[in-house]
PDB file of N, CA and C in Angstrom:
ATOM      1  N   UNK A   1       0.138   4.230   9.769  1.00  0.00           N
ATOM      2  CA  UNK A   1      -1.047   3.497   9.411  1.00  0.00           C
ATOM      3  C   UNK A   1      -1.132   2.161  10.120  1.00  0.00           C
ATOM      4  N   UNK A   2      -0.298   2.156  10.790  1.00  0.00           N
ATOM      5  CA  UNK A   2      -0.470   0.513  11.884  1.00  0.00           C
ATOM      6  C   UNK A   2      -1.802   0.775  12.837  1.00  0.00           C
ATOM      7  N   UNK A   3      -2.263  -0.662  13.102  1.00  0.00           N
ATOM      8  CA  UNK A   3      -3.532  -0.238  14.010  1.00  0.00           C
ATOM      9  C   UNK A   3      -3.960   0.914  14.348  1.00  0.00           C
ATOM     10  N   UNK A   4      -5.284   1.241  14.538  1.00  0.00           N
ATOM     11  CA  UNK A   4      -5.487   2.459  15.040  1.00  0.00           C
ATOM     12  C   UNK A   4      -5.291   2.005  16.938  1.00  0.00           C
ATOM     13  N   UNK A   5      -5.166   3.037  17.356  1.00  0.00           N
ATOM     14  CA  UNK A   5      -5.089   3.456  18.770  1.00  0.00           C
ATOM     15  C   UNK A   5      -6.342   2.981  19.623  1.00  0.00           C
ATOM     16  N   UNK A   6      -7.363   2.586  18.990  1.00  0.00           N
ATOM     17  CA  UNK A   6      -8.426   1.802  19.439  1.00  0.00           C
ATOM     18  C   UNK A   6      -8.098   0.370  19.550  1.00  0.00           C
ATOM     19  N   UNK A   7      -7.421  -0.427  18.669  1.00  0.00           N
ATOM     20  CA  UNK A   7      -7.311  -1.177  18.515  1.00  0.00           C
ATOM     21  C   UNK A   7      -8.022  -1.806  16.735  1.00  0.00           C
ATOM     22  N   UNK A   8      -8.766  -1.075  16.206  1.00  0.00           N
ATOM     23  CA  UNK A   8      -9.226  -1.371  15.267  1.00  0.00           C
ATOM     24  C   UNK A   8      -8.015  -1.025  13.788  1.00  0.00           C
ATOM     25  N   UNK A   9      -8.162  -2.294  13.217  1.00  0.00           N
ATOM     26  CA  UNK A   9      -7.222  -2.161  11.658  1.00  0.00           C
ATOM     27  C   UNK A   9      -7.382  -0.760  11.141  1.00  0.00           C
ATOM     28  N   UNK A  10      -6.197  -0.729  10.792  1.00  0.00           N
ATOM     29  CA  UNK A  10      -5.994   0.611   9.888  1.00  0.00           C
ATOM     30  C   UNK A  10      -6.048   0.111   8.729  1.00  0.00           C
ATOM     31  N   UNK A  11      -6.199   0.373   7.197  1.00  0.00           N
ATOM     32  CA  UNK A  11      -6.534   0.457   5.927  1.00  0.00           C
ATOM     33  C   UNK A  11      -5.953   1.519   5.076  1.00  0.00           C
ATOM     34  N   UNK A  12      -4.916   0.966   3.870  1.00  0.00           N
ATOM     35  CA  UNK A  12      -4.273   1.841   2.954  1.00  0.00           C
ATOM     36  C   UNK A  12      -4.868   1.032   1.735  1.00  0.00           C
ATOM     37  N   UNK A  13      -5.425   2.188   0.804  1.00  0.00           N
ATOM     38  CA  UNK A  13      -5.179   1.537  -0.509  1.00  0.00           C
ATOM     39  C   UNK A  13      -3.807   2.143  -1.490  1.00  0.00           C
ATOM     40  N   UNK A  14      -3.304   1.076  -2.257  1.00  0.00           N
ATOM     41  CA  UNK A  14      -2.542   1.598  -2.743  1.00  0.00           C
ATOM     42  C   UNK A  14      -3.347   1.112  -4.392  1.00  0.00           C
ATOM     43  N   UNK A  15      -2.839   2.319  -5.363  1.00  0.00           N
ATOM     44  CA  UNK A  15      -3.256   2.067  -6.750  1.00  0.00           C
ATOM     45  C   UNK A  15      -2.154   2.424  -7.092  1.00  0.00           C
ATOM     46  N   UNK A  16      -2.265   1.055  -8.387  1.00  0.00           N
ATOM     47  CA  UNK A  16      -0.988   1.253  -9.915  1.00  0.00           C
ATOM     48  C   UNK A  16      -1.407   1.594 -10.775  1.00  0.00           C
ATOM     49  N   UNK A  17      -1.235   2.905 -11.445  1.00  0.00           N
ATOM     50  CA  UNK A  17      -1.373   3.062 -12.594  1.00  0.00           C
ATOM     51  C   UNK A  17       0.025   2.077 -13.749  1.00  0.00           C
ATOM     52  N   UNK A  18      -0.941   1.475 -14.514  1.00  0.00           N
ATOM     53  CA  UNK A  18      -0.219   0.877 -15.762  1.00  0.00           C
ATOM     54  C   UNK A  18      -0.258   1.548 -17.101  1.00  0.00           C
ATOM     55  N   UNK A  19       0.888   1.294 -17.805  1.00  0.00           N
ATOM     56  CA  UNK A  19       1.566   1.501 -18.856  1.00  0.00           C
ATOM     57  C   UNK A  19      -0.138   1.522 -19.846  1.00  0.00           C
ATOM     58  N   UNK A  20      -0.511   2.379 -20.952  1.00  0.00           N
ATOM     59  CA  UNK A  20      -0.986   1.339 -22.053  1.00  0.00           C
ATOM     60  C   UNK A  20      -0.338   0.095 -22.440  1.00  0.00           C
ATOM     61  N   UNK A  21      -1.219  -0.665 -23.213  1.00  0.00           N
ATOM     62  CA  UNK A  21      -0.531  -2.363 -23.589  1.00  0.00           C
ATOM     63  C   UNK A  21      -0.112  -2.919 -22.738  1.00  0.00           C
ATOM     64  N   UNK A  22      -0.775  -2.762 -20.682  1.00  0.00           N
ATOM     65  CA  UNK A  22      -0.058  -3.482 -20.074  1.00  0.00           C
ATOM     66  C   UNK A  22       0.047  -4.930 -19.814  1.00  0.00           C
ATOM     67  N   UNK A  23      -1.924  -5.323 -21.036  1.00  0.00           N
ATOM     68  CA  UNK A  23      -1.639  -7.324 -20.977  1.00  0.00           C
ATOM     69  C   UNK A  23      -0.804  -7.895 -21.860  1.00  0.00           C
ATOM     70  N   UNK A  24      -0.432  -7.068 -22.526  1.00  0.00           N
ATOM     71  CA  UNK A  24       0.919  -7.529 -23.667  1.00  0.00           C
ATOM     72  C   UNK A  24       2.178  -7.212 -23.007  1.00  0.00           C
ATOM     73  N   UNK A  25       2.318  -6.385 -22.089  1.00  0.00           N
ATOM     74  CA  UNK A  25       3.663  -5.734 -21.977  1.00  0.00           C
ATOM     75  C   UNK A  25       3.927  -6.880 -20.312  1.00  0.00           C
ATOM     76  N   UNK A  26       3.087  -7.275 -19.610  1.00  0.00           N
ATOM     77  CA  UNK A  26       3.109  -7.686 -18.128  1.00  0.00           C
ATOM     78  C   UNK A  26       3.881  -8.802 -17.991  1.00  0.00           C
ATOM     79  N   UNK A  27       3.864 -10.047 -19.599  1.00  0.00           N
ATOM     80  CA  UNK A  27       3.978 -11.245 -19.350  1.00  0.00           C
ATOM     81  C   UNK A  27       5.406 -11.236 -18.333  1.00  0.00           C
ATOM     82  N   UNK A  28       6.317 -11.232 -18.780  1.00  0.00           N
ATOM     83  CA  UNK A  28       7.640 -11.506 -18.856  1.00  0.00           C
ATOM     84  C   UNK A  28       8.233 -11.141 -16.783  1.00  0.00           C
ATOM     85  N   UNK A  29       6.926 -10.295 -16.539  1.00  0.00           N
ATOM     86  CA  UNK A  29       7.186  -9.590 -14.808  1.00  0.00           C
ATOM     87  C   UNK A  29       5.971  -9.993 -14.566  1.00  0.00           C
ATOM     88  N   UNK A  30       5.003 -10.812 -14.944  1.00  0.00           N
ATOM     89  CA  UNK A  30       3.735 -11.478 -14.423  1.00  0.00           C
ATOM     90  C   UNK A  30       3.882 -12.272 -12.856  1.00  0.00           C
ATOM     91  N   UNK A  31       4.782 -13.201 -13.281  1.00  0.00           N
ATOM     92  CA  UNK A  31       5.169 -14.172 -11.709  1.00  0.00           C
ATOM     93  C   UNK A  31       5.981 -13.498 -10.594  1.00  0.00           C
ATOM     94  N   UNK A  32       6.793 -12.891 -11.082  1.00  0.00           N
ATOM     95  CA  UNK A  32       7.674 -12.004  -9.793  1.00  0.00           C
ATOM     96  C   UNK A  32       6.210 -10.998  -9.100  1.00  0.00           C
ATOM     97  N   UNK A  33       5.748 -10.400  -9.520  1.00  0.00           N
ATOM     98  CA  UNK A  33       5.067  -9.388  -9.607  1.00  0.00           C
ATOM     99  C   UNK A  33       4.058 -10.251  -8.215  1.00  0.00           C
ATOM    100  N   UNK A  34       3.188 -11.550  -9.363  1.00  0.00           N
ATOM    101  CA  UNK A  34       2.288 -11.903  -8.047  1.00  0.00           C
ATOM    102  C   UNK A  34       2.896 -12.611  -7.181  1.00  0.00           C
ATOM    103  N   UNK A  35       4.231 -13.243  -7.715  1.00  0.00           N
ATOM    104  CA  UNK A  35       4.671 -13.775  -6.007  1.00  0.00           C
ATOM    105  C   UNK A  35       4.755 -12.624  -4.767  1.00  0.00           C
ATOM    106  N   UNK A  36       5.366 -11.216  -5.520  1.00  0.00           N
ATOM    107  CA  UNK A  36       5.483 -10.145  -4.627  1.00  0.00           C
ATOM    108  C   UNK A  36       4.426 -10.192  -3.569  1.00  0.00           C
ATOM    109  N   UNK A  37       3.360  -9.926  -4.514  1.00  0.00           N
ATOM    110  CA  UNK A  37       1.179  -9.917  -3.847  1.00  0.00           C
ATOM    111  C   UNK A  37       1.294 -11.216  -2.680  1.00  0.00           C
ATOM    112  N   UNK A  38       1.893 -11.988  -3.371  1.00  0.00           N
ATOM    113  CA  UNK A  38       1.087 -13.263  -2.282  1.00  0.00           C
ATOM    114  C   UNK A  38       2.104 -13.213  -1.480  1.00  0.00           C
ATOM    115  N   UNK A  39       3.555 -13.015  -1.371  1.00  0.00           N
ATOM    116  CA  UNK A  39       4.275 -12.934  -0.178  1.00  0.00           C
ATOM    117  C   UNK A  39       3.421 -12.138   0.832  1.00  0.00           C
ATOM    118  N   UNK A  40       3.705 -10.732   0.878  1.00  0.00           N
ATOM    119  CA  UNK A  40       2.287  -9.502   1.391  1.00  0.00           C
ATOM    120  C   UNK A  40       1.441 -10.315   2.100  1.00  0.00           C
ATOM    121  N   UNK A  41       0.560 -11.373   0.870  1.00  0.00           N
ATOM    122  CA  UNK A  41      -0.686 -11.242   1.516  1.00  0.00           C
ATOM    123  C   UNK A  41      -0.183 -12.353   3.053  1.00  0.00           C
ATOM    124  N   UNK A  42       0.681 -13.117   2.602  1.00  0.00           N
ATOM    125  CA  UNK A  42       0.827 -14.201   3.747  1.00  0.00           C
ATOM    126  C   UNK A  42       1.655 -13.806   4.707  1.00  0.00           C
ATOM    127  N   UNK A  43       2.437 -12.961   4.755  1.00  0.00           N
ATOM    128  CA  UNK A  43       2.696 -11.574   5.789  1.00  0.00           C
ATOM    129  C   UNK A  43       1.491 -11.094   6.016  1.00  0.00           C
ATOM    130  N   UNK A  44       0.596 -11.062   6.126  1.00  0.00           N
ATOM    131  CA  UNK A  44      -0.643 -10.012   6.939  1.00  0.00           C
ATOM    132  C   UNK A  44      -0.651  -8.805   6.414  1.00  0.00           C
ATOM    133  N   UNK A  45       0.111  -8.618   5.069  1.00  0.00           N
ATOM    134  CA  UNK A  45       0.217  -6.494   4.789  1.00  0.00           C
ATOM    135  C   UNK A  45      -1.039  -6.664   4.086  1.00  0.00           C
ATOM    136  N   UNK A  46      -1.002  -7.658   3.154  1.00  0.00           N
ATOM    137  CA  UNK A  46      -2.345  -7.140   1.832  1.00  0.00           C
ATOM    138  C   UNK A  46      -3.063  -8.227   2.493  1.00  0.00           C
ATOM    139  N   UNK A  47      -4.386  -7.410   2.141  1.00  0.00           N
ATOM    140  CA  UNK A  47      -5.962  -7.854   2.641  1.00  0.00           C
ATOM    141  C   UNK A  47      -6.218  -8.612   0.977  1.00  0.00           C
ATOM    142  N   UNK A  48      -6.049  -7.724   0.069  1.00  0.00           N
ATOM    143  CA  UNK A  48      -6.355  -8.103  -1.005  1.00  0.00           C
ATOM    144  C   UNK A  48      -5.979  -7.437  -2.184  1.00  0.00           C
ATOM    145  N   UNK A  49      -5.797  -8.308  -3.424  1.00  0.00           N
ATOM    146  CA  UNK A  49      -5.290  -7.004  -4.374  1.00  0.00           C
ATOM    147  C   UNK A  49      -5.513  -7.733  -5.842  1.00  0.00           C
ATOM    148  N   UNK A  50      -5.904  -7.110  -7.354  1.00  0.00           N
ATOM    149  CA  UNK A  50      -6.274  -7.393  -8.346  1.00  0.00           C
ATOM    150  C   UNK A  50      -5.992  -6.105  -9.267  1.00  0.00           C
ATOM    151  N   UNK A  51      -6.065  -6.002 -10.710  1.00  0.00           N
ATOM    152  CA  UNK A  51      -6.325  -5.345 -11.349  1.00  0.00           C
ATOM    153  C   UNK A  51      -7.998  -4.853 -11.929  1.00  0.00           C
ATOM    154  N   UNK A  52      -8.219  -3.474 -12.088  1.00  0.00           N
ATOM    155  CA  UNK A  52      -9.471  -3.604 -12.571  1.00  0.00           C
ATOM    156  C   UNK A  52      -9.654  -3.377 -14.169  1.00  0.00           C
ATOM    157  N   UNK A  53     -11.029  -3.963 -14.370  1.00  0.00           N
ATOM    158  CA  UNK A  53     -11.239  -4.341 -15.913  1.00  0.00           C
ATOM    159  C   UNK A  53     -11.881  -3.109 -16.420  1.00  0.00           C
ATOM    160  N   UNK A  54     -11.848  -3.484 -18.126  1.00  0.00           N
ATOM    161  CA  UNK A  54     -12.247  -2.764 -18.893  1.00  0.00           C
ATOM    162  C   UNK A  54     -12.005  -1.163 -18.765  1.00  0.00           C
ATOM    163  N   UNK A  55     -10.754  -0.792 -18.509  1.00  0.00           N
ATOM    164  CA  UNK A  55      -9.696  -1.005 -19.296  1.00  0.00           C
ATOM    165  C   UNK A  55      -8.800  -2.341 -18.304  1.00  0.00           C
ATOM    166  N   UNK A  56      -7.807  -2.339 -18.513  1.00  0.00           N
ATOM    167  CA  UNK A  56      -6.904  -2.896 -17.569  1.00  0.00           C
ATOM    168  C   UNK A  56      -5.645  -1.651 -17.383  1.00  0.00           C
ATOM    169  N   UNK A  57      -6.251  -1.145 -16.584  1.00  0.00           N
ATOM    170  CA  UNK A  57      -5.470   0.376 -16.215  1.00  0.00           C
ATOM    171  C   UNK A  57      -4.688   0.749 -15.156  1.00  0.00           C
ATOM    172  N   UNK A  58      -5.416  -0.015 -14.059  1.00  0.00           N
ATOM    173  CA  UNK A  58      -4.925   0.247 -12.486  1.00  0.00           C
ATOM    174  C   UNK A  58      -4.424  -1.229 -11.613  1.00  0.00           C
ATOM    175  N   UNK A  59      -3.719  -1.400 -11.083  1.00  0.00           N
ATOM    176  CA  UNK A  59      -3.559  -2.670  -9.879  1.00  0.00           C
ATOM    177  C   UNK A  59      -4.043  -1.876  -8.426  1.00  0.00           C
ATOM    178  N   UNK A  60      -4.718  -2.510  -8.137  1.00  0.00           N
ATOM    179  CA  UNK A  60      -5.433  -2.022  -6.470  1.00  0.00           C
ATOM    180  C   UNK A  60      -5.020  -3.008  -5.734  1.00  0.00           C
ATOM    181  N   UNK A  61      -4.202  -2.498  -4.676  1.00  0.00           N
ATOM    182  CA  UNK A  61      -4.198  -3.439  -3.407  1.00  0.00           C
ATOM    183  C   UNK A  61      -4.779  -2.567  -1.978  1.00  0.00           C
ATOM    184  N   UNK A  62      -5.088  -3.686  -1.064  1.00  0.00           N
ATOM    185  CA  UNK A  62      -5.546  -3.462   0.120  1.00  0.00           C
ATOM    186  C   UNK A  62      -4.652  -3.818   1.452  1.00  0.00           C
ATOM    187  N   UNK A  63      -3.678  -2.934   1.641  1.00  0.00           N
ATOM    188  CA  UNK A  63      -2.865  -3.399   2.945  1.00  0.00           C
ATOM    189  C   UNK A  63      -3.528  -2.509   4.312  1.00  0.00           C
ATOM    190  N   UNK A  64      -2.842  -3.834   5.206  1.00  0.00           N
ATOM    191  CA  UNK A  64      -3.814  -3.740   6.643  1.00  0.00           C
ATOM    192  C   UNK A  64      -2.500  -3.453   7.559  1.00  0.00           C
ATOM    193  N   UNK A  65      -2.959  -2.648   8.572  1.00  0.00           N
ATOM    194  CA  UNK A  65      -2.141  -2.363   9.644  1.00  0.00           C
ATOM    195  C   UNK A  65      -0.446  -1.985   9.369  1.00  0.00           C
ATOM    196  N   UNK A  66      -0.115  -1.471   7.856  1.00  0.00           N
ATOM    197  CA  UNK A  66       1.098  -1.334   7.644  1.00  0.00           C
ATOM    198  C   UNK A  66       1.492   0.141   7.671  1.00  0.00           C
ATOM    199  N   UNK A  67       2.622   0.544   7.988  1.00  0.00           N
ATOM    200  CA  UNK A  67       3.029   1.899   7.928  1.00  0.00           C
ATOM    201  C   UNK A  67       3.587   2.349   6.407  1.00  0.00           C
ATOM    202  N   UNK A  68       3.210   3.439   5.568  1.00  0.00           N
ATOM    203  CA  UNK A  68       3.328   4.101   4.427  1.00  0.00           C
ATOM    204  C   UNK A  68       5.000   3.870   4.153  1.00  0.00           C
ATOM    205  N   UNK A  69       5.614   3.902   4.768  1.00  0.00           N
ATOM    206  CA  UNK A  69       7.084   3.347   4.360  1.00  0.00           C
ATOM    207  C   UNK A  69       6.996   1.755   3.561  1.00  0.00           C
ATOM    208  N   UNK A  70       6.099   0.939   4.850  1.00  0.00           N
ATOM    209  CA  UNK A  70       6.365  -0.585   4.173  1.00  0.00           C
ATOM    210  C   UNK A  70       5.932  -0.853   2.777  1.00  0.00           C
ATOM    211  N   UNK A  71       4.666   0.667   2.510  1.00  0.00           N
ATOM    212  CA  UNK A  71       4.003   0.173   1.137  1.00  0.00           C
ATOM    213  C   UNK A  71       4.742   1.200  -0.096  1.00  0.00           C
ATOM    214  N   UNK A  72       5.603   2.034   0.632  1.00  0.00           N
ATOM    215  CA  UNK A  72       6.558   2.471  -0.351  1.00  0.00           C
ATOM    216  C   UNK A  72       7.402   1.211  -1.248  1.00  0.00           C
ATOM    217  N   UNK A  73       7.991   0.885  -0.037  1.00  0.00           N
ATOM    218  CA  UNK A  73       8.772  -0.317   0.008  1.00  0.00           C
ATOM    219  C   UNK A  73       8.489  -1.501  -0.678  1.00  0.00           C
ATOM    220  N   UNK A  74       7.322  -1.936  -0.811  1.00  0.00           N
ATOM    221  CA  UNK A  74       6.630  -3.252  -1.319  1.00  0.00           C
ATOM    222  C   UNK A  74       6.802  -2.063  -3.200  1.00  0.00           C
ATOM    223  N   UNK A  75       6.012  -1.232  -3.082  1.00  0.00           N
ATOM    224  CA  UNK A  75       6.320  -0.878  -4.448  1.00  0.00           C
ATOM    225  C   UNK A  75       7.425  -0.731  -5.652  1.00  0.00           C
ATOM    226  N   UNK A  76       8.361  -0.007  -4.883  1.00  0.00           N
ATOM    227  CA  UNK A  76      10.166  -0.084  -5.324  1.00  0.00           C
ATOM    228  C   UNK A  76      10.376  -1.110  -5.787  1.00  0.00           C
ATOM    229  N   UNK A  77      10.030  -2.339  -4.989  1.00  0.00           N
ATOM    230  CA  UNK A  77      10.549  -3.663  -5.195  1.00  0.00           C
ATOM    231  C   UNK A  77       9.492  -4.262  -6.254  1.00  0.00           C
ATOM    232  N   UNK A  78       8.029  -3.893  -6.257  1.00  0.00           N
ATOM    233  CA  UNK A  78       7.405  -4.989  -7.290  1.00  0.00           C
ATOM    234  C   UNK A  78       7.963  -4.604  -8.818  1.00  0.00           C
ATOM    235  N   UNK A  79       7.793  -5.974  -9.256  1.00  0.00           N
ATOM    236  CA  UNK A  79       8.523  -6.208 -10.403  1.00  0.00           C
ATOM    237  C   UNK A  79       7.695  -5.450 -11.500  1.00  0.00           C
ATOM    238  N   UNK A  80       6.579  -4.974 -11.458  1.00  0.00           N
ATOM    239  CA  UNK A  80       5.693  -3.974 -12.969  1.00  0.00           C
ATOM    240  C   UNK A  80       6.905  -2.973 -12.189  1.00  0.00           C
ATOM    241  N   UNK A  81       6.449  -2.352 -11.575  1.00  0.00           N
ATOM    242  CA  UNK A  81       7.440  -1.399 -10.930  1.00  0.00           C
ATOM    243  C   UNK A  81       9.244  -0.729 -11.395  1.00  0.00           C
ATOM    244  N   UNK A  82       9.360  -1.785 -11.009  1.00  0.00           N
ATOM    245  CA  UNK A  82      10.757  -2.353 -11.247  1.00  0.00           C
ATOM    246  C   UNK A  82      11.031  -2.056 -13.043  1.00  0.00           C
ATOM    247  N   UNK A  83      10.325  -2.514 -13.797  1.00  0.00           N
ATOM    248  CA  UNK A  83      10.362  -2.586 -15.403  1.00  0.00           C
ATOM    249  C   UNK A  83       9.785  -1.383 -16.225  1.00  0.00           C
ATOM    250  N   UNK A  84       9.011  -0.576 -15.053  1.00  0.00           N
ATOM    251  CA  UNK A  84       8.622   1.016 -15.978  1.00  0.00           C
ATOM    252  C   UNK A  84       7.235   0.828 -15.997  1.00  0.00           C
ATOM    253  N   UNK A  85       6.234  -0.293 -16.099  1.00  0.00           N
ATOM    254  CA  UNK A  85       5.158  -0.588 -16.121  1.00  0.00           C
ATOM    255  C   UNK A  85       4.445   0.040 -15.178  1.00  0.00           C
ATOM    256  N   UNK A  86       5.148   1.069 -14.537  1.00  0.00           N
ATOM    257  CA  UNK A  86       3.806   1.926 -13.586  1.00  0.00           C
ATOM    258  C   UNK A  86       4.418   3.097 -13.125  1.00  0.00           C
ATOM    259  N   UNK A  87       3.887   3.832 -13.795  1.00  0.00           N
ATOM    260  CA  UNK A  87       4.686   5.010 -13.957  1.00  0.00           C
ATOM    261  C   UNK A  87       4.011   5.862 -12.853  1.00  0.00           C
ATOM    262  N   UNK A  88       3.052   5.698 -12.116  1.00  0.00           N
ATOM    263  CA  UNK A  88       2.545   6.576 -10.758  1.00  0.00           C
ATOM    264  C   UNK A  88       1.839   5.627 -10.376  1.00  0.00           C
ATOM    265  N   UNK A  89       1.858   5.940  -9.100  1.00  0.00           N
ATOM    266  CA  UNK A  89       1.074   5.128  -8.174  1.00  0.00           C
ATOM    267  C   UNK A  89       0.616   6.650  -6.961  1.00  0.00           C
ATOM    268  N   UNK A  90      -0.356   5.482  -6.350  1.00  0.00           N
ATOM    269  CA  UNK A  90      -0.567   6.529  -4.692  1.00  0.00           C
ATOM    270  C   UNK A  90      -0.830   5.857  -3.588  1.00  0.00           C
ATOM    271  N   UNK A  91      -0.899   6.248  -2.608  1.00  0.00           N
ATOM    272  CA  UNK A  91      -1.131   5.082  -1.013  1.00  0.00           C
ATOM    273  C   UNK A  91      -2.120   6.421  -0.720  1.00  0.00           C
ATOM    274  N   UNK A  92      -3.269   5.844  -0.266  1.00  0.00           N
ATOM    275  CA  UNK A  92      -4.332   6.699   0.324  1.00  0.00           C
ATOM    276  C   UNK A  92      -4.344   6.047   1.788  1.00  0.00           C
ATOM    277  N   UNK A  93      -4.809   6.100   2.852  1.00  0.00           N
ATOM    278  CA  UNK A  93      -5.270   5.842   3.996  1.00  0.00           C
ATOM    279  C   UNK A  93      -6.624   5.561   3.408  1.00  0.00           C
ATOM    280  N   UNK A  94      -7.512   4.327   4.271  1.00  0.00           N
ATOM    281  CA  UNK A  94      -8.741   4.138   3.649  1.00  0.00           C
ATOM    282  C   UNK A  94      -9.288   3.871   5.195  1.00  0.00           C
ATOM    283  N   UNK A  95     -10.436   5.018   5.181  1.00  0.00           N
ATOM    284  CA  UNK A  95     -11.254   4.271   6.877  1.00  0.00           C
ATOM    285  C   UNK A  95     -12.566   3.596   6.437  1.00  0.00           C
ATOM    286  N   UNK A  96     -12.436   2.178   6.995  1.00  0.00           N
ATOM    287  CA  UNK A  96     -13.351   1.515   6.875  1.00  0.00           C
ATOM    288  C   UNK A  96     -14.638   1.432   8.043  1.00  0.00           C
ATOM    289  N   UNK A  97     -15.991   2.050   7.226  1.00  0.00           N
ATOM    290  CA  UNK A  97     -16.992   2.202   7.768  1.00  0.00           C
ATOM    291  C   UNK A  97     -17.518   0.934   8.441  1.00  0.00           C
ATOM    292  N   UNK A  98     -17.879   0.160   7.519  1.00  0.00           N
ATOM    293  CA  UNK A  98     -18.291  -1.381   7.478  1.00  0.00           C
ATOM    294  C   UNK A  98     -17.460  -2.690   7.475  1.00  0.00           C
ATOM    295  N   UNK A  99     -17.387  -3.314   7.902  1.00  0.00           N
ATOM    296  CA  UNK A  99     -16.354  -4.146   7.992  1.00  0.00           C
ATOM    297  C   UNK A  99     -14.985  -3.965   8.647  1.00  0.00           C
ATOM    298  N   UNK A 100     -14.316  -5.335   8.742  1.00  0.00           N
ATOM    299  CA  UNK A 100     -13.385  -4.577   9.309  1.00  0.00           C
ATOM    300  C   UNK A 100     -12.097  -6.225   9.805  1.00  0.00           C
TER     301      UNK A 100
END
């Protein structure tokens, strides 16, 4: 998933599925967790990344130009991860139409 061969960014999304009770259960792996995100992002891997609402169910991140190993890798190590708080995840390849 590193650059495409054109030269244009390649795009993975990766999604976390979370635990039920994960705004009660997160505190304690809250800071490891987003220092993990913001290391990433200031390495150039993540474009961007948040949880989505209503429920609070999934963590979505957006890594750029990285190979499916590195975002194995970033996962193993994040701290929800790490504590049971995400019991599946997936890395999709994402081609971006617009933007870029």
């Amino acid at each position: 998933m590193a650059a495409n061969a054109d030269g244009s960014n390649a795009y993975a999304l990766l999604t976390l599925d979370y635990v039920d009770g994960m705004l009660e259960k997160r505190a304690p792996h809250r800071e490891a967790h987003l220092a993990g995100a913001r290391r990433a992002h200031e390495e150039g891997k993540v474009v961007m990344a948040g949880a989505l609402l209503d429920p609070v169910d999934q963590g979505v991140f957006v890594f750029k130009n990285c190979e499916r190993e590195e975002i194995e890798a970033f996962v193993k190590a994040d701290a929800y991860y790490v504590a049971g708080l995400v019991p599946r995840y997936a890395i999709r390849p994402w081609m971006v139409v617009v933007g870029n």
